[in-house]
C-alpha atoms as a PDB file:
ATOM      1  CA  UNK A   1      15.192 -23.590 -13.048  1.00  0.00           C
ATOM      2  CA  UNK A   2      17.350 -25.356 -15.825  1.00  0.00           C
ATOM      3  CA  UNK A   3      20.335 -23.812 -17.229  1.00  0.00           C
ATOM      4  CA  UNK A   4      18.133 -22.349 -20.309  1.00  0.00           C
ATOM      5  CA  UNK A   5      15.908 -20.655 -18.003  1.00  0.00           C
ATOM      6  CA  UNK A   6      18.585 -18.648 -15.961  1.00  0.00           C
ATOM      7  CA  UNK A   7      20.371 -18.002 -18.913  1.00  0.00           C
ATOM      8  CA  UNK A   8      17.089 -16.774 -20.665  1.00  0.00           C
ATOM      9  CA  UNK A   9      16.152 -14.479 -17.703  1.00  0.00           C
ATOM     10  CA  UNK A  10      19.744 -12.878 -17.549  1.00  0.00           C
ATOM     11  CA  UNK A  11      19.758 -12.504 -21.478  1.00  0.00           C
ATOM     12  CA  UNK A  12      16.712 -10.482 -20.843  1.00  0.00           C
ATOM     13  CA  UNK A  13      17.804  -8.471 -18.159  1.00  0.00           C
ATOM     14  CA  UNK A  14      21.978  -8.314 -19.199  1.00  0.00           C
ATOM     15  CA  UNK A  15      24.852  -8.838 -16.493  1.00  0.00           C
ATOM     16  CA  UNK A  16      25.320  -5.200 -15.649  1.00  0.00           C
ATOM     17  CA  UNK A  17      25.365  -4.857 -11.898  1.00  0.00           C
ATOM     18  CA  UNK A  18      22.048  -3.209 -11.086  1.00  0.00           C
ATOM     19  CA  UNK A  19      20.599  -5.973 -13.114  1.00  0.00           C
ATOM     20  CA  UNK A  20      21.639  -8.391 -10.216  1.00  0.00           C
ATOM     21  CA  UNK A  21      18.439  -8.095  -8.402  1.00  0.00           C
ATOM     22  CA  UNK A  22      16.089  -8.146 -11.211  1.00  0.00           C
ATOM     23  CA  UNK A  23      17.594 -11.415 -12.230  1.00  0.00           C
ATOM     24  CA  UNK A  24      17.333 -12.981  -9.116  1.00  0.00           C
ATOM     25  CA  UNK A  25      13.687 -11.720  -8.522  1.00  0.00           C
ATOM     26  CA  UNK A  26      12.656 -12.990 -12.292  1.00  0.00           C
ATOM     27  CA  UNK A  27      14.814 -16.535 -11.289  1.00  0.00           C
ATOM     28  CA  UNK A  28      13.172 -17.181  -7.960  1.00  0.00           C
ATOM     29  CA  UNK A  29       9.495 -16.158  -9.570  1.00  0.00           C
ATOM     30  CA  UNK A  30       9.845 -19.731 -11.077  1.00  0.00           C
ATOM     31  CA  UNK A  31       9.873 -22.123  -8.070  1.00  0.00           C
ATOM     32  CA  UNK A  32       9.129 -18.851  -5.727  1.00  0.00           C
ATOM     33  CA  UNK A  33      12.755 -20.031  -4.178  1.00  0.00           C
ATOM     34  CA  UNK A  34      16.425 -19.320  -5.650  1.00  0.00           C
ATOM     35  CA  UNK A  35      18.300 -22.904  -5.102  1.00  0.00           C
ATOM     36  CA  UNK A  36      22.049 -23.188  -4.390  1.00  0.00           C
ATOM     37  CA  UNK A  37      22.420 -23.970  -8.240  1.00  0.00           C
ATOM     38  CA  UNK A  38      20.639 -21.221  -9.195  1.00  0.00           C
ATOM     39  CA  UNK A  39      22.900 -18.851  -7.434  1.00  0.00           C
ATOM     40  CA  UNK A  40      25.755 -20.122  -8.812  1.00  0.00           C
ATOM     41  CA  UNK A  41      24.505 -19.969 -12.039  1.00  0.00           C
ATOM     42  CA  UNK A  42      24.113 -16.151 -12.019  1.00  0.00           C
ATOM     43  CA  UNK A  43      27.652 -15.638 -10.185  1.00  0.00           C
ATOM     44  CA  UNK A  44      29.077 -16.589 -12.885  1.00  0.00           C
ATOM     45  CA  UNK A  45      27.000 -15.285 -15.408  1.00  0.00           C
ATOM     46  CA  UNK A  46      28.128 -11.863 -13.463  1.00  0.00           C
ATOM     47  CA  UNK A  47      31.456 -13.031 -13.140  1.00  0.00           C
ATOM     48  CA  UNK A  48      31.267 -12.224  -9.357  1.00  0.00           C
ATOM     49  CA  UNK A  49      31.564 -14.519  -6.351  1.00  0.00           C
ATOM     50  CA  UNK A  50      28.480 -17.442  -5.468  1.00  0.00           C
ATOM     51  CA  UNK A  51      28.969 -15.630  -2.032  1.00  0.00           C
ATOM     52  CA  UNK A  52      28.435 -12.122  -2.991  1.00  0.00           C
ATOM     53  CA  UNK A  53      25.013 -13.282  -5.186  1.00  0.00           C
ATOM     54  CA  UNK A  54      24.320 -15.334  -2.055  1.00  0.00           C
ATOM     55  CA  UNK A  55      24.436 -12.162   0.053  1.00  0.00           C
ATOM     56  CA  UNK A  56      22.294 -10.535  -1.545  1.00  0.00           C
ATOM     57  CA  UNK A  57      19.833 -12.588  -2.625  1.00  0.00           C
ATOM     58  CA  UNK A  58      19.423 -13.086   1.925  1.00  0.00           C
ATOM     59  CA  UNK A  59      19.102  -9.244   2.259  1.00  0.00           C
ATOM     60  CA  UNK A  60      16.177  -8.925   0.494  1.00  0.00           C
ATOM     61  CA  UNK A  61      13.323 -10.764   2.413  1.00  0.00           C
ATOM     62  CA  UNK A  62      11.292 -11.342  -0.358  1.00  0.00           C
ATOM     63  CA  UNK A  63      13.634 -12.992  -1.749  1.00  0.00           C
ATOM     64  CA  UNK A  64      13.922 -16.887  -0.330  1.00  0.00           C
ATOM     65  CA  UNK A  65      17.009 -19.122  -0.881  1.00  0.00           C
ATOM     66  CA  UNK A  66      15.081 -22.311   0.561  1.00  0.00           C
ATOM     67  CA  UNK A  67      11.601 -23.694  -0.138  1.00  0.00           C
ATOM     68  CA  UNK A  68       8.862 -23.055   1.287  1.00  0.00           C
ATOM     69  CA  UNK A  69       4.864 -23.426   1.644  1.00  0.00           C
ATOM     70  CA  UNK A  70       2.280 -22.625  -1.036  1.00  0.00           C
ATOM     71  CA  UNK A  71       0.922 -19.596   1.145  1.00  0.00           C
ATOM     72  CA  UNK A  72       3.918 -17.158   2.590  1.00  0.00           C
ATOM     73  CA  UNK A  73       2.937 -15.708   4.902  1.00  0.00           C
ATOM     74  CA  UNK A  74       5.183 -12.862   6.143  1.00  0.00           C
ATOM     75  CA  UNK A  75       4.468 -10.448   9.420  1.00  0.00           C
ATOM     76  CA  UNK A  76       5.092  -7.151   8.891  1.00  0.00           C
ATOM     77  CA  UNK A  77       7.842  -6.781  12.405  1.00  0.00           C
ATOM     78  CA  UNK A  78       8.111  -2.881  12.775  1.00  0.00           C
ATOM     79  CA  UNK A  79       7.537  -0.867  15.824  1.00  0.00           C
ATOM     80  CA  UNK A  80       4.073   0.779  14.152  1.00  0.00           C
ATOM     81  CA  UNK A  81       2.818  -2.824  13.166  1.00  0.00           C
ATOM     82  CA  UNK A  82       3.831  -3.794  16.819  1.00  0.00           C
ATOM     83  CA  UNK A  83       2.625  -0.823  18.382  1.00  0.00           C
ATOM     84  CA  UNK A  84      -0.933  -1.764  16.378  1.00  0.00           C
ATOM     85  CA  UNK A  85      -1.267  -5.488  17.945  1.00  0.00           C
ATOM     86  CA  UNK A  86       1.170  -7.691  16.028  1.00  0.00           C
ATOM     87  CA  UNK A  87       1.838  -9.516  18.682  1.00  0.00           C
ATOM     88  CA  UNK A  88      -1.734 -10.658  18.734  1.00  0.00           C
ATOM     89  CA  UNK A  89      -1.491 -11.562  15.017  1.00  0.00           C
ATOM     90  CA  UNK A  90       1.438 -13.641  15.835  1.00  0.00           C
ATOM     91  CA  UNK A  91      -0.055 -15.878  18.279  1.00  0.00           C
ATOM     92  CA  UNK A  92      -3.035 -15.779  16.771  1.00  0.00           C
ATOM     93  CA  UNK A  93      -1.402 -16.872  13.413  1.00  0.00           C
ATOM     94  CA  UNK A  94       0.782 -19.741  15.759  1.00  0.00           C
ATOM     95  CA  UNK A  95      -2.215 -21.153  16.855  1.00  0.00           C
ATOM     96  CA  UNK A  96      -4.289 -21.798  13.707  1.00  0.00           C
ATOM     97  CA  UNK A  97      -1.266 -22.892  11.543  1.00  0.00           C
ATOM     98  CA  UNK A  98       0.643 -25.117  14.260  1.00  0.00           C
ATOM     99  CA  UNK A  99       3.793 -23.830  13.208  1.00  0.00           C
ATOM    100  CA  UNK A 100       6.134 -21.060  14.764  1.00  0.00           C
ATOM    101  CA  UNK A 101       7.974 -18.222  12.874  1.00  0.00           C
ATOM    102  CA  UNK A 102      11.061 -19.534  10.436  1.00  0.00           C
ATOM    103  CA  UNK A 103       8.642 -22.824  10.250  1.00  0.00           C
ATOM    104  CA  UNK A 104       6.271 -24.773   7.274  1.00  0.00           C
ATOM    105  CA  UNK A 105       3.173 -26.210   8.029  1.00  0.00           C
ATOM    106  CA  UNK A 106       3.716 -30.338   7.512  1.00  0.00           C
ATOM    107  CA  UNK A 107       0.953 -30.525   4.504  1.00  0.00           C
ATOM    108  CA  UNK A 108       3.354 -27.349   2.941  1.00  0.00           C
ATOM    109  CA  UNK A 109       0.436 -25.250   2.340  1.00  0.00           C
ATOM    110  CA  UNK A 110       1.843 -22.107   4.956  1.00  0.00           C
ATOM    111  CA  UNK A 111       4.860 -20.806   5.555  1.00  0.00           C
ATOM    112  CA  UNK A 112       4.824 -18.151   8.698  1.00  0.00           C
ATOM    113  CA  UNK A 113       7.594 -15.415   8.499  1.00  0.00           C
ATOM    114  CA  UNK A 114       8.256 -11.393   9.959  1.00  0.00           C
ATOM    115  CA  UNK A 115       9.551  -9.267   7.792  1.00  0.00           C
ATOM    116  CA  UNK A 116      10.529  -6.059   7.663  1.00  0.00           C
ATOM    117  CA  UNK A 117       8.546  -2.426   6.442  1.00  0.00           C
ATOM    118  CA  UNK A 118       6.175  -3.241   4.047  1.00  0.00           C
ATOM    119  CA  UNK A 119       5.093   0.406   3.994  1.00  0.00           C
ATOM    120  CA  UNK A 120       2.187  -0.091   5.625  1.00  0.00           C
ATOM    121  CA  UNK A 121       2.605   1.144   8.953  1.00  0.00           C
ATOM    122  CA  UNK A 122      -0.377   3.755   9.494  1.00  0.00           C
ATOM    123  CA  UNK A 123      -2.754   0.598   8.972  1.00  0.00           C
ATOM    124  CA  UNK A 124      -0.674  -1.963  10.679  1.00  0.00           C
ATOM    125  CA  UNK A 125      -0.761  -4.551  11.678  1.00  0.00           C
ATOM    126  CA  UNK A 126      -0.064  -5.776   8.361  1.00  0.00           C
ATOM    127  CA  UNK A 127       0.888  -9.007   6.525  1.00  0.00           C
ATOM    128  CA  UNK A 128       1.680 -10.251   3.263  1.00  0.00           C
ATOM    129  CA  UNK A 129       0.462 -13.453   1.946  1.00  0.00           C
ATOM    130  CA  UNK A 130       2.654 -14.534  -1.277  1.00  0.00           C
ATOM    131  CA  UNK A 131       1.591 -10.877  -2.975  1.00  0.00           C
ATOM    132  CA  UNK A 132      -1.630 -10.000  -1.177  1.00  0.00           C
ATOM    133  CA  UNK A 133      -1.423  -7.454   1.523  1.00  0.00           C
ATOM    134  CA  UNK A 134      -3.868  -7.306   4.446  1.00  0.00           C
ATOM    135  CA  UNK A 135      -3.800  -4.434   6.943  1.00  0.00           C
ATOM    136  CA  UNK A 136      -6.251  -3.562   9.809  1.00  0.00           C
ATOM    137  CA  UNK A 137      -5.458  -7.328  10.952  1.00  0.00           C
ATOM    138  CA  UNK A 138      -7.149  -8.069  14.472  1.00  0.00           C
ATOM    139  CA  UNK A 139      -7.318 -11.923  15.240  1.00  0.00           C
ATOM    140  CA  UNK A 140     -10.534 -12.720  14.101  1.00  0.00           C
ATOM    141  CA  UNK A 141      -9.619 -11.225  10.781  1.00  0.00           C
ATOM    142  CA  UNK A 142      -6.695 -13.429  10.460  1.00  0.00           C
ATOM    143  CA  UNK A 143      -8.922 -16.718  11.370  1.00  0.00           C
ATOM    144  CA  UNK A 144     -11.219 -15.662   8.493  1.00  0.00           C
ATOM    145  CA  UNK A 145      -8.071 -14.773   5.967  1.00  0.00           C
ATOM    146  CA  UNK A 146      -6.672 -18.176   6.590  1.00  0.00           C
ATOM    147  CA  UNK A 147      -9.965 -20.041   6.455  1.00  0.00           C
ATOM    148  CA  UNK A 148     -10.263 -18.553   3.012  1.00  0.00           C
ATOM    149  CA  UNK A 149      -6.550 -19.718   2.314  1.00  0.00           C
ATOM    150  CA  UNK A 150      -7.492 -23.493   3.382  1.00  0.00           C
ATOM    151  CA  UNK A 151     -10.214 -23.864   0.906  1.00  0.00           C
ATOM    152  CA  UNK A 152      -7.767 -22.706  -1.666  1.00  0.00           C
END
């Protein structure tokens, strides 16, 4: 984002405190990433430490401070989901992309991440793909979910 456009979103939203994570959720919905600049932008906009926005823009894990592909994809990694046959989604998920978790597929089309609750335990396994939610996952379900991704 430019200068305008983080100063436009924090206009909006003000520099009170609580507005801290509204800000950085309306800055990163640009480029779906906050960037190092961006960060600093809003510290001092806040008039608080590049560290301290930096801290907790890496709490929340919907909230990315690098790039990352087209199509997150993000693994629900609680004990119900795991309990329901995550693991199977994992490998499953490995496999078909070519990547491994924290990784980007080369072409930059799927990003493979766990993350945690998504409150959607009693029909784990679960995943989130940029804002879709899919629960009930076995691994032929996944196959077909990502087949439907690749023609995207």
């Amino acid at each position: 984002m430019t200068k305008d456009d983080v100063a436009e979103v924090i206009k909006t939203h003000g520099t009170e405190r609580t507005n801290l994570l509204p800000v950085l959720q309306d800055v990163a919905a640009t480029h779906r990433f906050l960037t190092e600049e961006d960060l600093v932008r809003v510290a001092r906009a806040f008039k608080i430490s590049a560290a301290e926005v930096y801290s907790v823009a890496s709490f929340y894990s919907l909230l990315e401070t690098q790039p990352r592909g087209r199509f997150v994809i993000r693994v629900c990694r609680t004990i119900s989901c795991s309990m329901s046959g995550k693991g199977n989604i994992l490998t499953k998920l490995k496999e078909i992309l070519g990547i491994d978790l924290g990784e980007t597929t080369p072409d930059k089309r799927f990003s493979l991440l766990e993350t945690n609750c998504m409150g959607w335990c009693a029909e784990g396994p679960s995943m989130l793909i940029n804002d879709t939610v899919y629960s009930h996952l076995t691994p032929e379900k996944v196959v077909e979910i990502i087949k439907e991704y690749r023609e995207r």
